[in-house]
N, C-alpha and C. Protein backbone atom coordinates (compact mmCIF):
# COMPACT_ATOMS: atom_id res chain seq x y z
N UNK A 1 -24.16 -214.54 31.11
CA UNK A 1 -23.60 -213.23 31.01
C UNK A 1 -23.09 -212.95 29.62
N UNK A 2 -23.03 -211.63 29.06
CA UNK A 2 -22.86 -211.13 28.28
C UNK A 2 -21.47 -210.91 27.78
N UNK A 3 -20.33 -210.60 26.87
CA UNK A 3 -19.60 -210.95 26.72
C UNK A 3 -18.82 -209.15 27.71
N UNK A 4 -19.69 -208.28 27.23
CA UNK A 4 -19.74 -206.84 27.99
C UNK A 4 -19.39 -207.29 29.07
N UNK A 5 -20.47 -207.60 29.89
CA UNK A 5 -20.43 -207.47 31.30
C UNK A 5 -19.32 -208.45 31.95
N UNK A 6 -18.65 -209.26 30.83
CA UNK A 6 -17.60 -210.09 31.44
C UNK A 6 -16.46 -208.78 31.54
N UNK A 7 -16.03 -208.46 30.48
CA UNK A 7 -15.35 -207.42 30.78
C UNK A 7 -15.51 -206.38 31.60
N UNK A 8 -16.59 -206.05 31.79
CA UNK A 8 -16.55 -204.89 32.90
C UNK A 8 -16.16 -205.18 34.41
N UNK A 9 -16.42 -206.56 34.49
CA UNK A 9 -16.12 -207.46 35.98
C UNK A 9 -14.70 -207.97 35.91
N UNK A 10 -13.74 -207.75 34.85
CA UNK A 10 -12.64 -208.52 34.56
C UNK A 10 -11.47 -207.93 36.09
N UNK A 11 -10.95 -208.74 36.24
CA UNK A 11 -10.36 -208.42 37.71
C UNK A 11 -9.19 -207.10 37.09
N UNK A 12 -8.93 -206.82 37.97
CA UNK A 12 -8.58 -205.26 38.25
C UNK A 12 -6.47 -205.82 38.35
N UNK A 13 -5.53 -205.45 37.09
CA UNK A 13 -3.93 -205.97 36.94
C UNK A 13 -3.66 -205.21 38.56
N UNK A 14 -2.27 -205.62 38.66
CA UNK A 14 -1.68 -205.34 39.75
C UNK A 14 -1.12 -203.94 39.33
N UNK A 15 -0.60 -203.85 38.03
CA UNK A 15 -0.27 -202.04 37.71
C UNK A 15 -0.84 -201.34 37.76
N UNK A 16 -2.46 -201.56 37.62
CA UNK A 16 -3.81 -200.45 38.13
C UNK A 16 -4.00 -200.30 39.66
N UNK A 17 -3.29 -201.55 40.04
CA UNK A 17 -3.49 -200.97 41.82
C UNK A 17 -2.36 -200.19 41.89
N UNK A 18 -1.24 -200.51 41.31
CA UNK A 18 -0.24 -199.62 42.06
C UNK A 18 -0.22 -198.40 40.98
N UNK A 19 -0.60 -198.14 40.06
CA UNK A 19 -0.65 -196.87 39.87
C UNK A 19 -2.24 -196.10 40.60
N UNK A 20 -2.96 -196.87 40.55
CA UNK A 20 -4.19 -196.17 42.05
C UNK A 20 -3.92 -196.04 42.87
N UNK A 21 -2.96 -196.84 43.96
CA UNK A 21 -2.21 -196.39 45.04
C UNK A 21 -1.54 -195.50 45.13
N UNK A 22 -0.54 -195.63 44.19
CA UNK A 22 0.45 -194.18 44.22
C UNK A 22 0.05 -193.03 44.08
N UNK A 23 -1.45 -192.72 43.35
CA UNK A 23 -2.03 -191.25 43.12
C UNK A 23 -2.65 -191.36 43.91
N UNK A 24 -3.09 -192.28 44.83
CA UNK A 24 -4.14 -191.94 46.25
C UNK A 24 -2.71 -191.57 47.32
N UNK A 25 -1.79 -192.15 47.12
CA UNK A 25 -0.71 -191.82 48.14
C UNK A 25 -0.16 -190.24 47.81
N UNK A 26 -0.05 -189.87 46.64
CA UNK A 26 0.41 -188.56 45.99
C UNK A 26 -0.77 -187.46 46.29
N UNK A 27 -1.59 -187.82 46.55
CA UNK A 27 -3.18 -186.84 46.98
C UNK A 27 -2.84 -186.94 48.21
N UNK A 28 -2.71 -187.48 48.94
CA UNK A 28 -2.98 -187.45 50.63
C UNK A 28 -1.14 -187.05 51.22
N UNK A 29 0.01 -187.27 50.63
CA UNK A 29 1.18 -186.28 50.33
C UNK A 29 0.71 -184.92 50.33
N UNK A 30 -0.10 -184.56 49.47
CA UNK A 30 -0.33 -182.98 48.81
C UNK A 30 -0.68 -182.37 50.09
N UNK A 31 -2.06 -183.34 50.26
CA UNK A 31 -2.58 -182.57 51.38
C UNK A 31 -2.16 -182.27 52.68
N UNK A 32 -1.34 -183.38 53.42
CA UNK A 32 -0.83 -183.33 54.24
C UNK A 32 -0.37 -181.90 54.38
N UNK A 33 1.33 -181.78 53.07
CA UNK A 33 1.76 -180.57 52.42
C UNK A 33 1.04 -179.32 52.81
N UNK A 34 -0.18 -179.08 52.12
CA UNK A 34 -0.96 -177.88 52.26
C UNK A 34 -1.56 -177.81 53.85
N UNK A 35 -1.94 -178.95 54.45
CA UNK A 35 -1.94 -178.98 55.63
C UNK A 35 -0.76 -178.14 56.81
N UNK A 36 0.33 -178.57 56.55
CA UNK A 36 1.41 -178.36 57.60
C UNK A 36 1.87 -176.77 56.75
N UNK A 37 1.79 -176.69 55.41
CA UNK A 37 1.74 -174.94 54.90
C UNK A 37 0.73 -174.35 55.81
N UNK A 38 -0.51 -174.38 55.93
CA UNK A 38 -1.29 -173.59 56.34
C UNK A 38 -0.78 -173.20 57.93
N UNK A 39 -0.29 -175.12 58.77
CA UNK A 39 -0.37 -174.70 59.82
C UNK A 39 0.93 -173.46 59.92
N UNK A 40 1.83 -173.66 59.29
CA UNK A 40 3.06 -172.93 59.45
C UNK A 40 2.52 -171.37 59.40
N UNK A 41 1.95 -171.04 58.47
CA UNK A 41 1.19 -169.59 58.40
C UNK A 41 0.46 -169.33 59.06
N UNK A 42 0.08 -170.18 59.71
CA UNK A 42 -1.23 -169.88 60.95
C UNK A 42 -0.70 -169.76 61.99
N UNK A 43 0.53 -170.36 62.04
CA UNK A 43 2.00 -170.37 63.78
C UNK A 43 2.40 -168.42 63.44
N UNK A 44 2.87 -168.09 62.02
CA UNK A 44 3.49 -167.29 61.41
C UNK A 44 2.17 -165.88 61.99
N UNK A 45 1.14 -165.65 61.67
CA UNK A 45 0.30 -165.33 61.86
C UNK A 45 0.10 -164.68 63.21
N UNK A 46 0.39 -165.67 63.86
CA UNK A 46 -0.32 -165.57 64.90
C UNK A 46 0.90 -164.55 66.48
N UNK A 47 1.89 -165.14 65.79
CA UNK A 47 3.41 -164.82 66.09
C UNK A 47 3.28 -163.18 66.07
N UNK A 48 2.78 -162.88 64.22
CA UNK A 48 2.91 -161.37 64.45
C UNK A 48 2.02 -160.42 64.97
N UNK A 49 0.83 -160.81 64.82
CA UNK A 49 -0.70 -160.29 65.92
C UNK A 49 0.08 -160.25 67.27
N UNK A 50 0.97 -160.79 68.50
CA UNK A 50 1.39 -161.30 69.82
C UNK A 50 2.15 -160.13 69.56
N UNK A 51 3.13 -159.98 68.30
CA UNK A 51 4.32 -159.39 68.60
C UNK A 51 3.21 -157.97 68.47
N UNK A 52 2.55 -157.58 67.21
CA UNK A 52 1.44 -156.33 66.99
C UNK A 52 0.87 -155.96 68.50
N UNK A 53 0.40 -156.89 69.23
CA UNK A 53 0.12 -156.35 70.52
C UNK A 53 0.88 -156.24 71.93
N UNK A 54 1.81 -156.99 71.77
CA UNK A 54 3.05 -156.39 72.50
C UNK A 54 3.71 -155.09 72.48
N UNK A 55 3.49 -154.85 71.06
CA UNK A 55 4.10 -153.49 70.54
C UNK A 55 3.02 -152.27 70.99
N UNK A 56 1.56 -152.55 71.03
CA UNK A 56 0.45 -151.56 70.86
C UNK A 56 0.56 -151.79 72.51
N UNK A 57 0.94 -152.94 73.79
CA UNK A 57 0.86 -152.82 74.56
C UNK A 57 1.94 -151.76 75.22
N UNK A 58 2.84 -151.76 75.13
CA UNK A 58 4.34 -150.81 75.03
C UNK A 58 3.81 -149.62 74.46
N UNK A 59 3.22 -149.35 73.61
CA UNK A 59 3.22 -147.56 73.54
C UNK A 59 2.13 -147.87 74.11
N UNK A 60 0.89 -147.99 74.99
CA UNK A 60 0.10 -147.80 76.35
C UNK A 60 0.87 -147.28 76.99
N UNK A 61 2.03 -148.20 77.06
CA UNK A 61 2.04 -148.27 78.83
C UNK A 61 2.98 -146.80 78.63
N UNK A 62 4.11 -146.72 77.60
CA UNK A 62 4.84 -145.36 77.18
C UNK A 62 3.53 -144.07 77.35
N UNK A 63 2.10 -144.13 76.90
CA UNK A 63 1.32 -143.34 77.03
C UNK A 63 0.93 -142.59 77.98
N UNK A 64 0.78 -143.78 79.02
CA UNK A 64 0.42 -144.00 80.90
C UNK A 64 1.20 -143.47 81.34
N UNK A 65 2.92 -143.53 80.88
CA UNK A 65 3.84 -143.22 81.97
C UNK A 65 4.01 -141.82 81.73
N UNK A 66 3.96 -141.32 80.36
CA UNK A 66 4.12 -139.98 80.00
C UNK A 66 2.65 -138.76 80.12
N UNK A 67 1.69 -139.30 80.86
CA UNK A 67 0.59 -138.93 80.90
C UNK A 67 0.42 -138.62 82.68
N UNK A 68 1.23 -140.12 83.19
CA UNK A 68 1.48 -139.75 84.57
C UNK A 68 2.24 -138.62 85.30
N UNK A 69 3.28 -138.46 84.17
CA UNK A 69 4.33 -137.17 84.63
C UNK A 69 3.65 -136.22 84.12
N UNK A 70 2.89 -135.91 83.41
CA UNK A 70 2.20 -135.00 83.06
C UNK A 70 1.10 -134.32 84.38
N UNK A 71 0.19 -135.23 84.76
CA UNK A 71 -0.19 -134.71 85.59
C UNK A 71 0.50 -134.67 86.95
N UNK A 72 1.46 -135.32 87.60
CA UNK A 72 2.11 -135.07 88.60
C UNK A 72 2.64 -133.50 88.28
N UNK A 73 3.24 -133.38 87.60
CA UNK A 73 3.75 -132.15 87.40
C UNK A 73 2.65 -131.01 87.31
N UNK A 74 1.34 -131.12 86.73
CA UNK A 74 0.18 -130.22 86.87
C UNK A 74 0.24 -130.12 88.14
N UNK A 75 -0.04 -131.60 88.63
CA UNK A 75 0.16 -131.62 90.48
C UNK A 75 0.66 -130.02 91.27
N UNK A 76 1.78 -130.47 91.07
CA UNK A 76 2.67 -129.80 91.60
C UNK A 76 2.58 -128.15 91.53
N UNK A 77 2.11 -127.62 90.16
CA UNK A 77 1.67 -126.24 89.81
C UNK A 77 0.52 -126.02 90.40
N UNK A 78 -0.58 -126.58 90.67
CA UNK A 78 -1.41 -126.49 91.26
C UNK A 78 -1.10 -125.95 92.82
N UNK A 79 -0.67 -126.74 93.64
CA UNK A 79 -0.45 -127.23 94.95
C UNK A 79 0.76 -125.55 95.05
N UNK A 80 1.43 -125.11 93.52
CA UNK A 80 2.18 -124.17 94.39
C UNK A 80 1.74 -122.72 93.79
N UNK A 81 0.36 -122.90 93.10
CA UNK A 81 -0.34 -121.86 93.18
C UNK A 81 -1.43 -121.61 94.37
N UNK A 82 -1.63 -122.49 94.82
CA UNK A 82 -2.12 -122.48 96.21
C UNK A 82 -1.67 -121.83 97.04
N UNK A 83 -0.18 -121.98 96.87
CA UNK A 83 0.37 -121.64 97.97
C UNK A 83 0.32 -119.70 97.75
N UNK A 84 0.70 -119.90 96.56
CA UNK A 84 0.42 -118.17 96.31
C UNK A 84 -0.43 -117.30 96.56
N UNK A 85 -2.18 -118.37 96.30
CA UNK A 85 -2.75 -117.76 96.82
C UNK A 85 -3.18 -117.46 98.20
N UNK A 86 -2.78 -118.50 99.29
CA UNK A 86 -2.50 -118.27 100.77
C UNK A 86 -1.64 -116.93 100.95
N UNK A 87 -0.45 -116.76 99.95
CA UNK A 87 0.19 -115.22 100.91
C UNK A 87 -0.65 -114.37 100.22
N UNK A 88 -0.85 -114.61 99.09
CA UNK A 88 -2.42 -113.39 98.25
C UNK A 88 -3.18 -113.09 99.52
N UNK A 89 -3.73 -114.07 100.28
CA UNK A 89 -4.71 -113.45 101.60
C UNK A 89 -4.02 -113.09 102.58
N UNK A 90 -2.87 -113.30 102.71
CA UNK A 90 -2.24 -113.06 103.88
C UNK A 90 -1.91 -111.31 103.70
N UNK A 91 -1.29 -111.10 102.57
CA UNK A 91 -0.86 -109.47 102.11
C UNK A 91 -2.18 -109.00 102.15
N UNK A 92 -3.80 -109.34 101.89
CA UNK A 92 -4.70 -108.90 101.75
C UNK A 92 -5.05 -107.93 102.78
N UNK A 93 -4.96 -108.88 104.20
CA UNK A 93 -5.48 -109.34 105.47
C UNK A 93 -4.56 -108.07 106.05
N UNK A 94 -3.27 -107.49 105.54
CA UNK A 94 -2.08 -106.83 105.70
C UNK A 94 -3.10 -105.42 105.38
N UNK A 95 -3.34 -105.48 104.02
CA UNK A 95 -3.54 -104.17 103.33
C UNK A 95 -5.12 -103.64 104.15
N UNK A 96 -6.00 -104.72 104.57
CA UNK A 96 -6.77 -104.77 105.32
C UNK A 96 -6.97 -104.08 107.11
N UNK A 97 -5.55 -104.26 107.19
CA UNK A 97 -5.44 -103.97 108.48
C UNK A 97 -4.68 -102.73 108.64
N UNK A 98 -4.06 -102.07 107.81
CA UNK A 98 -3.78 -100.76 107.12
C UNK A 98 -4.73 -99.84 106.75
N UNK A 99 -5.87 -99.98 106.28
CA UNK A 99 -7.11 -99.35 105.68
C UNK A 99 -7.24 -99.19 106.94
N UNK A 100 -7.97 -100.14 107.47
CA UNK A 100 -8.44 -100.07 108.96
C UNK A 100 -7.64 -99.04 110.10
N UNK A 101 -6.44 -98.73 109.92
CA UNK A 101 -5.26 -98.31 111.15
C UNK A 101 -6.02 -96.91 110.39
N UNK A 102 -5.59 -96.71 108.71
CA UNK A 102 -6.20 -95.33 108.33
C UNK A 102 -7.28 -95.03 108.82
N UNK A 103 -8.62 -95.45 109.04
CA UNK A 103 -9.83 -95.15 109.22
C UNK A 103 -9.51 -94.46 110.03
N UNK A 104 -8.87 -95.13 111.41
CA UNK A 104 -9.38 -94.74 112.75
C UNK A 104 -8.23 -93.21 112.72
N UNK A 105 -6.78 -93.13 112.00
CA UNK A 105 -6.39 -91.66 111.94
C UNK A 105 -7.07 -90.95 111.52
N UNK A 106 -7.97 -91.12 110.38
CA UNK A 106 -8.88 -90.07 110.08
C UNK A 106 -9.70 -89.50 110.84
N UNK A 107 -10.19 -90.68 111.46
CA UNK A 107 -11.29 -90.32 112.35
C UNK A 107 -10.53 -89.03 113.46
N UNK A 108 -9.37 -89.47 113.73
CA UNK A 108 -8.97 -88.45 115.19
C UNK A 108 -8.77 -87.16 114.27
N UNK A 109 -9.01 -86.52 113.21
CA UNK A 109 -8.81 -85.60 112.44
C UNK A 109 -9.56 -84.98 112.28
N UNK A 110 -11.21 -85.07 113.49
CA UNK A 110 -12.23 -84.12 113.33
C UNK A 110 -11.62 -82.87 114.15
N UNK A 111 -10.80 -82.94 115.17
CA UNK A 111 -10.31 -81.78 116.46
C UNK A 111 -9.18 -81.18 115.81
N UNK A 112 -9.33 -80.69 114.34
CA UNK A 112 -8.34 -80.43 114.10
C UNK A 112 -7.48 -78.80 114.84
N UNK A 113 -8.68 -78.32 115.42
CA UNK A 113 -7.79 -76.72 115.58
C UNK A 113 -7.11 -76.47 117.20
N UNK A 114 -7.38 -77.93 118.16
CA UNK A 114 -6.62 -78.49 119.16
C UNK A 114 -5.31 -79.30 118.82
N UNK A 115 -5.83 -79.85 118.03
CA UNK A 115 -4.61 -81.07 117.69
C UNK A 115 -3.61 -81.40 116.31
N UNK A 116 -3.14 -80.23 115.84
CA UNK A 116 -2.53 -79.92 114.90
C UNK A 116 -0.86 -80.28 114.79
N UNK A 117 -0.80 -80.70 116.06
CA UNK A 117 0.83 -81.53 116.50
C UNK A 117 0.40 -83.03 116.20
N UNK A 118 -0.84 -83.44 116.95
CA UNK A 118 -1.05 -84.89 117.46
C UNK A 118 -1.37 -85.30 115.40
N UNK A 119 -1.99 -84.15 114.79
CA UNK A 119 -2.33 -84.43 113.40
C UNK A 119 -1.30 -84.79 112.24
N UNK A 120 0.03 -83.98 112.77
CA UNK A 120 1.09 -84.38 112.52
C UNK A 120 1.58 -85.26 111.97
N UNK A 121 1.90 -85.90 113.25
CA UNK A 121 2.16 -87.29 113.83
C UNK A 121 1.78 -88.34 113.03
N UNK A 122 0.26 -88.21 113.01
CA UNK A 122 -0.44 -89.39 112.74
C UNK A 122 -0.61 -88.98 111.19
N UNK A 123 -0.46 -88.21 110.49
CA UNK A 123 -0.18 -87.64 109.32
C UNK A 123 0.72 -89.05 108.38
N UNK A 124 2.09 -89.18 109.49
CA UNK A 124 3.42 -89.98 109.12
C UNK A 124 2.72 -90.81 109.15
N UNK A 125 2.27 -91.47 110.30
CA UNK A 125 1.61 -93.16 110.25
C UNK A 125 0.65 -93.44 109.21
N UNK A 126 -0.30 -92.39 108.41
CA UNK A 126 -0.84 -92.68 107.75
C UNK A 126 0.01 -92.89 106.70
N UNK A 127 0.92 -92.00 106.50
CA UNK A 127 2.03 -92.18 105.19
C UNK A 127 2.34 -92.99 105.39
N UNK A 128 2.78 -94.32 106.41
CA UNK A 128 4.07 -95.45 106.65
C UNK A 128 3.12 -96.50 106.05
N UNK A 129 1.68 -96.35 106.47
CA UNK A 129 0.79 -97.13 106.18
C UNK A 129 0.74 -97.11 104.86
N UNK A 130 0.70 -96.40 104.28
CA UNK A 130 0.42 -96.24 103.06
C UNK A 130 1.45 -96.89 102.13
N UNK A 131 2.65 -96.46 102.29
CA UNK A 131 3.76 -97.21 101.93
C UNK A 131 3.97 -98.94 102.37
N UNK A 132 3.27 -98.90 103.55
CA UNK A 132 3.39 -100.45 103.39
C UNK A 132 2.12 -101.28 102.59
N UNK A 133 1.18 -100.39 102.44
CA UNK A 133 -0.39 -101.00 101.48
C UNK A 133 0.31 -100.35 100.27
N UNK A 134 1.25 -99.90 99.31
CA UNK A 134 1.92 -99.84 98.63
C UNK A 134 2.96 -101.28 98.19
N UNK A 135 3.31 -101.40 99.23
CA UNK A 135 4.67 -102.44 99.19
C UNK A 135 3.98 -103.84 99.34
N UNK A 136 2.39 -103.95 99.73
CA UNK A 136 1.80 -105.11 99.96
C UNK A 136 1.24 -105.23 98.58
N UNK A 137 0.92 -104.29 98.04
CA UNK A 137 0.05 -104.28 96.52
C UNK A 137 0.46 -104.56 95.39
N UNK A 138 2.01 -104.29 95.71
CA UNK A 138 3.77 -105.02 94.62
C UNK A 138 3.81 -106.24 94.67
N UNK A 139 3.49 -106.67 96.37
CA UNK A 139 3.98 -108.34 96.74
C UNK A 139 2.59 -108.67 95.69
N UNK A 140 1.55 -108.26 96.18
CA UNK A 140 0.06 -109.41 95.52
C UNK A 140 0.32 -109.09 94.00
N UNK A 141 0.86 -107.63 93.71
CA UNK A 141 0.89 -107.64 91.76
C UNK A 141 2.03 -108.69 91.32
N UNK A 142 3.48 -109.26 92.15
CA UNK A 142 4.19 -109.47 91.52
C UNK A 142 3.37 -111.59 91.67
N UNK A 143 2.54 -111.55 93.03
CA UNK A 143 2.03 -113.19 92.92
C UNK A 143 1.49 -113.11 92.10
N UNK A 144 0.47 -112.12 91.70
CA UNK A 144 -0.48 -112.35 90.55
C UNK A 144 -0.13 -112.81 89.19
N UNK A 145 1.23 -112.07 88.86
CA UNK A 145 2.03 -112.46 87.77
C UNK A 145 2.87 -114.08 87.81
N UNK A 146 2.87 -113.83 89.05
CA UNK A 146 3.72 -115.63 88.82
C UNK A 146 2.38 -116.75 89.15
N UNK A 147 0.96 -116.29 89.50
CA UNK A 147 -0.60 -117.29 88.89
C UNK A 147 -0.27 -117.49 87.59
N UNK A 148 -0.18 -116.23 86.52
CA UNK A 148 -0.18 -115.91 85.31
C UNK A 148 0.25 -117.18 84.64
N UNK A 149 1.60 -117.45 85.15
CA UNK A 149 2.77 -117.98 84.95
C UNK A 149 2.34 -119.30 84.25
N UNK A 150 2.11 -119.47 85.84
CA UNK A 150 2.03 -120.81 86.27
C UNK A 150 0.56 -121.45 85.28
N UNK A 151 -0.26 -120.53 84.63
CA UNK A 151 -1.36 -121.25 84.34
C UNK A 151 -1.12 -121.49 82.80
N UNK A 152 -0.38 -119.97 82.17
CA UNK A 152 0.60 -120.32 81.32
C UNK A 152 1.25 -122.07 80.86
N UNK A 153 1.63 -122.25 81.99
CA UNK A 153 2.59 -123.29 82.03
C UNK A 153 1.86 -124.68 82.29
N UNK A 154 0.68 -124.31 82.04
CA UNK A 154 -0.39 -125.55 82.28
C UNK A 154 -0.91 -125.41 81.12
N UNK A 155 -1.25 -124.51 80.61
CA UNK A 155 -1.59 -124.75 79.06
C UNK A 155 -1.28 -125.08 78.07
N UNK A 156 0.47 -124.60 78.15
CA UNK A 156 1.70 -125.24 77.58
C UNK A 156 1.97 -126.71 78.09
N UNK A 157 1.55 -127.19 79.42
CA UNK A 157 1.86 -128.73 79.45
C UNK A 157 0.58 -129.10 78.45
N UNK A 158 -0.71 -129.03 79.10
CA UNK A 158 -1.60 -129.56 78.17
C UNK A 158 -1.56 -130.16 76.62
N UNK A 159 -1.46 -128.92 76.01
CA UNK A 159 -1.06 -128.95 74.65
C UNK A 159 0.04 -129.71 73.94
N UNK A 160 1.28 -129.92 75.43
CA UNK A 160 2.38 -131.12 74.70
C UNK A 160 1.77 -132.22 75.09
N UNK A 161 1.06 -132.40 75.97
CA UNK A 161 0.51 -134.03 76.32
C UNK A 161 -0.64 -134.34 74.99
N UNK A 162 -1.48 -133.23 74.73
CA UNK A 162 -2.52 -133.20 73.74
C UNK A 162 -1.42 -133.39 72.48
N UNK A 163 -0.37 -133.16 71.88
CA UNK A 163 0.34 -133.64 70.78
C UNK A 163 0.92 -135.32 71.34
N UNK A 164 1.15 -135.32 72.17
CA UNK A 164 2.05 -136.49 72.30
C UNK A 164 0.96 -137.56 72.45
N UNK A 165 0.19 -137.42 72.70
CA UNK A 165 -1.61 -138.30 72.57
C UNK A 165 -1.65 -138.55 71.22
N UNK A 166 -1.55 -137.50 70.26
CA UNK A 166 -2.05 -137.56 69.13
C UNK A 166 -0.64 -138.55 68.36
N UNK A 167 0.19 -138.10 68.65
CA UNK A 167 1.44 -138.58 67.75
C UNK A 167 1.13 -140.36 68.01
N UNK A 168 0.74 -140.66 69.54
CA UNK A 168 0.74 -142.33 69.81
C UNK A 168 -0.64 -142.83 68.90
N UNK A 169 -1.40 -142.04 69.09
CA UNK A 169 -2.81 -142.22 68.03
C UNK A 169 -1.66 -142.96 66.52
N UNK A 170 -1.19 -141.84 66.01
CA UNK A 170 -0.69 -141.93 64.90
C UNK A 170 0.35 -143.08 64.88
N UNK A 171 1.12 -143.46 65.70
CA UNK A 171 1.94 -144.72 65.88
C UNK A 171 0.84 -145.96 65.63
N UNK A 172 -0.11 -145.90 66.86
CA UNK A 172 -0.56 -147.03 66.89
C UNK A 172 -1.38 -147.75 65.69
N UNK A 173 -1.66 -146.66 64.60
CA UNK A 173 -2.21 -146.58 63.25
C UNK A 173 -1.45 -147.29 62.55
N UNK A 174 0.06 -146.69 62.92
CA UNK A 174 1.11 -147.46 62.02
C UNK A 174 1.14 -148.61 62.17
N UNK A 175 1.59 -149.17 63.60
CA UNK A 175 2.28 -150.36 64.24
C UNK A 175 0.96 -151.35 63.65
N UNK A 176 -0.31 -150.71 63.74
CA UNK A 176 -1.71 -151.95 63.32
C UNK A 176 -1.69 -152.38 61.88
N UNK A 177 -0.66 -151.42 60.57
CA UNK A 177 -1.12 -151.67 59.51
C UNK A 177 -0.57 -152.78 59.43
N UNK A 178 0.59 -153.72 59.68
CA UNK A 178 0.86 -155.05 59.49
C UNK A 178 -0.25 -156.08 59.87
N UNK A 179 -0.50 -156.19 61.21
CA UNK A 179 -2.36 -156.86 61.24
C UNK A 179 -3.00 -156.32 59.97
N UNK A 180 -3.46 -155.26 59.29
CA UNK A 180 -4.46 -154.82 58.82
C UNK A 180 -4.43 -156.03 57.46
N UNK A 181 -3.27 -155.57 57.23
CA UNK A 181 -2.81 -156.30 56.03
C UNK A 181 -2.87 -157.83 56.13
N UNK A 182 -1.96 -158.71 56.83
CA UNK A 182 -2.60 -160.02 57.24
C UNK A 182 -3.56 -160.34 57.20
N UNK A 183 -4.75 -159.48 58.17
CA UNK A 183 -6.16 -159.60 58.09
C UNK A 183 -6.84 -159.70 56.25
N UNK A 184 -6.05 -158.86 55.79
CA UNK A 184 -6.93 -158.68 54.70
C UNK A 184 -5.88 -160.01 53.45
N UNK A 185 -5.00 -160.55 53.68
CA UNK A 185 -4.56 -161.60 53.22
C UNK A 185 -5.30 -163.04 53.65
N UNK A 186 -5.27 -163.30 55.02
CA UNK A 186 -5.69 -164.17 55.66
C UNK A 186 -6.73 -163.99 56.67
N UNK A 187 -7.71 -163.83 56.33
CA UNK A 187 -9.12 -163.54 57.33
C UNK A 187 -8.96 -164.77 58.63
N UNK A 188 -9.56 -163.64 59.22
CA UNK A 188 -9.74 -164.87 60.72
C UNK A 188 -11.04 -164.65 61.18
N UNK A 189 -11.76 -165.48 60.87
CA UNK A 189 -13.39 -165.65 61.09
C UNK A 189 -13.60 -165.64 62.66
């Protein structure tokens, strides 16, 4: 052997192991380190996505519940325009049966130059009639106005449920930008 290659084989001091040890021990320290960092941010992470959808789950369910009273209450306008329109036929059925009572006075009004007392008479009943297909035509004008009302008052719910939709739209935009941001710090494949 060469006087080189003696040296290159020359055994290895005990201060080269322990300074090789200590920087193999100081590398696998580090990593560990960056290891238990990551996991901590990845616990951290994950913590606020749970809490992000806890929060996006809560305005749902705030959505649901305020969406539920919404239509119960349509419910309810519905069910008591119904009802309006049941006495609507009932006053109809009234004014109906008034026309009808008229017909048949008219009719007895061909004999008029015998029956000019009996014409009278039935003169009034046509007038009483009349006044009550008068007083029936107030009741159906004044239901008609409280349909009005009531549909009014469905268009006006609509339109607050249609804002209050939109406003949770706009929350839930908010409440996501913390994910958004994470995401775009720390990707999750």
């Amino acid at each position: 052997m060469t006087p080189a290659k003696e040296q290159e084989l020359a055994p290895i001091s005990d201060e080269q192991l322990l300074r090789a040890a200590s920087a193999f021990e100081a590398i696998l320290v580090k990593q560990i380190e960056i290891k238990e960092k990551m996991g901590h941010d990845l616990k951290a992470a994950i913590r606020v996505g749970m809490i992000v959808l806890g929060l996006i789950a809560i305005s749902l369910l705030i959505l649901l519940l305020s969406l539920s009273a919404q239509i119960n209450r349509i419910s309810d306008i519905v069910n008591y325009m119904n009802q309006n329109f049941t006495t609507v036929t009932h006053q109809m059925r009234k004014v109906s049966a008034a026309v009808d009572s008229m017909e048949k006075r008219v009719a007895l009004l061909d004999d008029m130059k015998n029956q000019t007392a009996v014409m009278h008479q039935h003169m009034g009943i046509i007038t009483r009639d009349m006044q009550t297909m008068q007083s029936n035509m107030s009741g159906i004008n004044q239901h008609v106005a409280v349909v009005q009302k009531n549909v009014d008052h469905i268009a006006s719910a609509i339109t607050h449920m249609n804002n209050q939709v939109q406003y949770m739209g706009h929350d839930m935009n908010y409440m996501a930008e913390p994910a958004r941001t994470l995401q775009k710090i720390m990707p999750i494949p």
